[in-house]
Structures are given as structure tokens and as C-alpha cells.
Protein backbone atom coordinates (compact mmCIF):
# COMPACT_ATOMS: atom_id res chain seq x y z
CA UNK A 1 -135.02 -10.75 -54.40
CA UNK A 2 -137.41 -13.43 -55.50
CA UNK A 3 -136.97 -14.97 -58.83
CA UNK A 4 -139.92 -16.50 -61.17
CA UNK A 5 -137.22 -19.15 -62.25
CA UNK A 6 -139.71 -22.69 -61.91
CA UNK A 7 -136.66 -23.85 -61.76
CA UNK A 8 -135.44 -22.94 -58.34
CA UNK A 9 -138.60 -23.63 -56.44
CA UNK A 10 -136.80 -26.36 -54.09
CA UNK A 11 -140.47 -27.73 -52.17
CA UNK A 12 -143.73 -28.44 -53.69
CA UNK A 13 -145.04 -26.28 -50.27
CA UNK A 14 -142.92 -23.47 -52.06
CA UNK A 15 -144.26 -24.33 -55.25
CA UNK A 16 -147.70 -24.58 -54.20
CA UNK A 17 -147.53 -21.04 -52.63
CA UNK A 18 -146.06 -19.70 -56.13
CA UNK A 19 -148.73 -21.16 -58.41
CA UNK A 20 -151.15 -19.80 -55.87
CA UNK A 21 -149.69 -16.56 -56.18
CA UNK A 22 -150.16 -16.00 -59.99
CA UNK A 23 -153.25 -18.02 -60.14
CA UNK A 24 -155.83 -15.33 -60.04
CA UNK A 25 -159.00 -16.99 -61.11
CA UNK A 26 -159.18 -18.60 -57.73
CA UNK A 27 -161.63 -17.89 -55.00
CA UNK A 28 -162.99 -18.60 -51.60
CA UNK A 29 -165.35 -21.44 -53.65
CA UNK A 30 -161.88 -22.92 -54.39
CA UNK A 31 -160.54 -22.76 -50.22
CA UNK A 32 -161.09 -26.25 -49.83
CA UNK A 33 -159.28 -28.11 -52.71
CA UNK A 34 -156.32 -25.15 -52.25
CA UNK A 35 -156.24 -26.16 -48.73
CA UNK A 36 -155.90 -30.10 -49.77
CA UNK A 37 -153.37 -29.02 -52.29
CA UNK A 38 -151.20 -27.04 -49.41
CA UNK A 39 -151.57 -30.52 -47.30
CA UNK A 40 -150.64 -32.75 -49.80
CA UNK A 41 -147.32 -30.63 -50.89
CA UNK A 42 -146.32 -30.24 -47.49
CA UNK A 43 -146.70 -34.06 -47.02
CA UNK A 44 -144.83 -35.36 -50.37
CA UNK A 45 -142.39 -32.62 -49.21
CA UNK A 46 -141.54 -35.06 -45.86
CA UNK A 47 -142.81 -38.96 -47.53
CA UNK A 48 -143.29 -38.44 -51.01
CA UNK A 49 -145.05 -41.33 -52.54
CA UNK A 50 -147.03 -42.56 -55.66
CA UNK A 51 -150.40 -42.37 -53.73
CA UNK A 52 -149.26 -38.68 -52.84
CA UNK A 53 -148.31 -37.90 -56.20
CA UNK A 54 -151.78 -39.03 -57.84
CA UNK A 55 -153.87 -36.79 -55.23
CA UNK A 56 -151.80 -33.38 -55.43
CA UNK A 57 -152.10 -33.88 -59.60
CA UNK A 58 -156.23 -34.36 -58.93
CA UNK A 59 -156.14 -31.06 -57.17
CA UNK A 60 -153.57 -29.26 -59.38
CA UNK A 61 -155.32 -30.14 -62.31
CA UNK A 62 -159.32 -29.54 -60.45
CA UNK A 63 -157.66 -26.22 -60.24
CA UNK A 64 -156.33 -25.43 -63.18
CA UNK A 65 -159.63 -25.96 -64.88
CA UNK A 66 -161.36 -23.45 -62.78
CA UNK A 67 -159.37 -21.30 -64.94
CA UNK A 68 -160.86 -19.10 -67.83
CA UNK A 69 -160.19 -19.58 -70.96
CA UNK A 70 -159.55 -16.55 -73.57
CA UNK A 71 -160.23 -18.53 -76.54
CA UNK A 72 -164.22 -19.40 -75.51
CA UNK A 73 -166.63 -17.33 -77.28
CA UNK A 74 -169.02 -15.40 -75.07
CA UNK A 75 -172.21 -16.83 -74.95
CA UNK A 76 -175.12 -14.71 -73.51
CA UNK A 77 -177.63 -17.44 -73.04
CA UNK A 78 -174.99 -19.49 -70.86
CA UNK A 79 -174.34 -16.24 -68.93
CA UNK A 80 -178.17 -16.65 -68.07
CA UNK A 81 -177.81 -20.17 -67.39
CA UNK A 82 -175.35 -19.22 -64.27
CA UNK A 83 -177.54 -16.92 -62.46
């Protein structure tokens, strides 16, 4: 039985593969940068290192702004602007 416990997620490939799996809001438009991600966990997860570290935040964090937010108004005119 799998567990949601962040606490028990013992490789950042595992981790990786849970935040994908709640993280909804992503796309095919996303593929590359979830594909970097994947490659960067599964390196720091054999030589972790500060270099490492800096590029799987970048994606994490390219990521995690893709994300809606529930607190921004709806605006018609941008709507228009995305077409």
C-alpha cells in the first residue's frame, strides 16, 4: 500500500514521479522540462552535487508556476489575449 507520507519518499527519482503524480496542471507543453526534471533526479540520486541541486530547483520551480492559481480573478479580456 502506498503512503502520501513526503516523508518516506527515499529518491528524488521517487519523488519526482510522486509530485508528477498529483501535479495535474501539467501537459505535453510541459514534456520537456518534466523530462529534464526526471534526468536530473535520477542523476543527484547517483552524484548529487551543488550544480545538480541548482538545475532540478530551476525545473521544480518552472513547474510549479505553470500551476493555476485559485486566488486570480478571471479576467475576460486576458482570456482573449491567449487565443
Amino acid at each position: 500500500m502506498e503512503t502520501n507520507d513526503p516523508h518516506e519518499t527515499t529518491t528524488h527519482a521517487e519523488a519526482v514521479s510522486r509530485f508528477l503524480a498529483t501535479a495535474d496542471w501539467l501537459d505535453d507543453s510541459h514534456l520537456p522540462s518534466i523530462m529534464a526534471l526526471r534526468g536530473i533526479a535520477a542523476q543527484l540520486d547517483r552524484e548529487p552535487s551543488p550544480a545538480l541541486w541548482a538545475q532540478f530547483g530551476l525545473y521544480h520551480r518552472s513547474l510549479m508556476k505553470a500551476k493555476p492559481s485559485d486566488d486570480a480573478p478571471f479576467n475576460p479580456y486576458e482570456e482573449l489575449l491567449r487565443r
